[in-house]
Protein backbone atom coordinates (compact mmCIF):
# COMPACT_ATOMS: atom_id res chain seq x y z
CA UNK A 1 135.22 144.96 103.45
CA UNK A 2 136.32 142.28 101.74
CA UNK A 3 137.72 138.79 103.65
CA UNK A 4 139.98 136.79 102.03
CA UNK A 5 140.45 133.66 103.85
CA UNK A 6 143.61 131.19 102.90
CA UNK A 7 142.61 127.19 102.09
CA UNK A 8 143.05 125.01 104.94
CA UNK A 9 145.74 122.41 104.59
CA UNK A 10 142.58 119.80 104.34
CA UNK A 11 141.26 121.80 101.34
CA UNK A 12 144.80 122.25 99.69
CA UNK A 13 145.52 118.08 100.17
CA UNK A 14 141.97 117.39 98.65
CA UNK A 15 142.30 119.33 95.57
CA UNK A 16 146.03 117.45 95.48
CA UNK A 17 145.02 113.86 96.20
CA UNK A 18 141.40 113.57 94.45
CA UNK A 19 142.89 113.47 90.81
CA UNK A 20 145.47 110.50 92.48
CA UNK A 21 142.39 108.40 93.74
CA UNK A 22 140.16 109.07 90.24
CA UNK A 23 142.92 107.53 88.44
CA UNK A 24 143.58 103.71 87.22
CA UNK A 25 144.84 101.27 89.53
CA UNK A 26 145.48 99.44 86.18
CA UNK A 27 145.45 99.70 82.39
CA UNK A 28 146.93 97.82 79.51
CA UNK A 29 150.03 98.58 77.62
CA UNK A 30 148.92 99.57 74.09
CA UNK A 31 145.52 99.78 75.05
CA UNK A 32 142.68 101.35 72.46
CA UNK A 33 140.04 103.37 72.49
CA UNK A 34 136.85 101.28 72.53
CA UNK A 35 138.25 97.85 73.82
CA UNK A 36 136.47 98.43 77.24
CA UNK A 37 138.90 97.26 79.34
CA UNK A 38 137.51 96.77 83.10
CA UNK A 39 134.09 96.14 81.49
CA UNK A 40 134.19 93.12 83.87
CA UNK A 41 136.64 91.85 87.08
CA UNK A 42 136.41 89.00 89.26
CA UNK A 43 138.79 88.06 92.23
CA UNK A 44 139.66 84.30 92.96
CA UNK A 45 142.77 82.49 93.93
CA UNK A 46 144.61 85.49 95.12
CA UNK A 47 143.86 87.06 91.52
CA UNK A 48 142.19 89.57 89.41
CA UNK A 49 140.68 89.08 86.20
CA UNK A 50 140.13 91.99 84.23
CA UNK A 51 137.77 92.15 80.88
CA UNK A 52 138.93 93.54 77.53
CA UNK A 53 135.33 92.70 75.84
CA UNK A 54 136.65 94.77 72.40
CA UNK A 55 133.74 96.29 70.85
CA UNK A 56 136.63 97.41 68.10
CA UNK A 57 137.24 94.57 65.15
CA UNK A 58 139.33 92.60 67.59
CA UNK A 59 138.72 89.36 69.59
CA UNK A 60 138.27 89.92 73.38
CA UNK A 61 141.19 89.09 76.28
CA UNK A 62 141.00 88.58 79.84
CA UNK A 63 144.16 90.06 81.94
CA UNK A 64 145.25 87.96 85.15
CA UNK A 65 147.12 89.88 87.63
CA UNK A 66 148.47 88.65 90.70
CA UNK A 67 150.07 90.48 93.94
CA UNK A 68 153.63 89.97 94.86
CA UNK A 69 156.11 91.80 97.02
CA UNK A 70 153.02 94.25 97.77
CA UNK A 71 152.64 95.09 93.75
CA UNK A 72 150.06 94.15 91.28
CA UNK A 73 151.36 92.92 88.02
CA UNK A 74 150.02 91.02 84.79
CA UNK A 75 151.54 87.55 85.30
CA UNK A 76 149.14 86.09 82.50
CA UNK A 77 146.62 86.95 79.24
CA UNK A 78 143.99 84.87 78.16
CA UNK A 79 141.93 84.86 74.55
CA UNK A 80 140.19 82.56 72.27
CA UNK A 81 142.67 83.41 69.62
CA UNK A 82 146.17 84.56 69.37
CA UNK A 83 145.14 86.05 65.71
CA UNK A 84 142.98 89.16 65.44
CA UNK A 85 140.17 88.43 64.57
CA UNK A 86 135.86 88.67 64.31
CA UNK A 87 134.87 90.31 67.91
CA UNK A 88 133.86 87.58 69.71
CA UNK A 89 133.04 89.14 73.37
CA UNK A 90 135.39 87.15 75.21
CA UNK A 91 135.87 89.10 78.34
CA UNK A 92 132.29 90.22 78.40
CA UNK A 93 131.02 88.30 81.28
CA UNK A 94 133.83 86.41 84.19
CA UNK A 95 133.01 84.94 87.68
CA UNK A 96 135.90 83.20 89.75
CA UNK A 97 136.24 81.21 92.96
CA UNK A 98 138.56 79.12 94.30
CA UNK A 99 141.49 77.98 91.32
CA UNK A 100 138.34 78.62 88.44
CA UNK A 101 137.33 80.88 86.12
CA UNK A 102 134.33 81.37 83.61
CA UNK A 103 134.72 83.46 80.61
CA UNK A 104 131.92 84.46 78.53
CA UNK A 105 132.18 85.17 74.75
CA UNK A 106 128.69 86.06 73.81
CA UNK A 107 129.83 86.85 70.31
CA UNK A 108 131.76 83.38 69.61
CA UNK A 109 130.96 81.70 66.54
CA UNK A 110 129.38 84.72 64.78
CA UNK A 111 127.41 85.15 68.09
CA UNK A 112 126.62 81.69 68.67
CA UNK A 113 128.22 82.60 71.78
CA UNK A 114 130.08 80.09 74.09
CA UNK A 115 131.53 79.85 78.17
CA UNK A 116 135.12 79.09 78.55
CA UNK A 117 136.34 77.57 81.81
């Protein structure tokens, strides 16, 4: 005798809902593959910084969003350059606290490497 027994609505909502939680809370317009964006976060002031490192042939960025009227949006984008460029790491390594923020670029300078604050 064979027993079939139906999912339990627990079952059913966990199958539903565990693809919802796996996904992004955030992710660039335009991104591309290989620019490993959320390499690196930091919180301070209210905000999140998010990392864009770039191992591609492009120079890093650092995304700043900030939470109003209970939503998360970009409200500003750092870089080194506004050209594309040499990758320079810039994005690589960030720490925040209070209204500052540290950016590393490990490969600035053809990998001199520098700190932006």
């Amino acid at each position: 005798m064979k027993i079939h027994r139906r999912p339990s609505l627990a079952t059913l909502l966990a199958i539903i809902a565990l693809p919802l939680l796996a996904a992004p809370a955030h992710a660039p317009f335009g991104g591309l593959h290989g620019q490993q964006y959320g390499g690196n976060v930091a919180v301070g002031n209210g905000q999140v910084l998010v990392g864009e490192a770039s191992a591609a042939a492009l120079p890093g960025v650092v995304y700043v969003y900030g939470r109003a009227a209970g939503r998360w949006s970009e409200v500003a984008r750092l870089s080194v350059s506004p050209v594309a460029g040499p990758p320079d790491g810039f994005g690589s390594s960030l720490d925040a606290g209070g209204d500052l923020a540290i950016v590393g670029a490990p490969r600035w300078e053809d990998g001199t490497g520098a700190a932006f604050v």
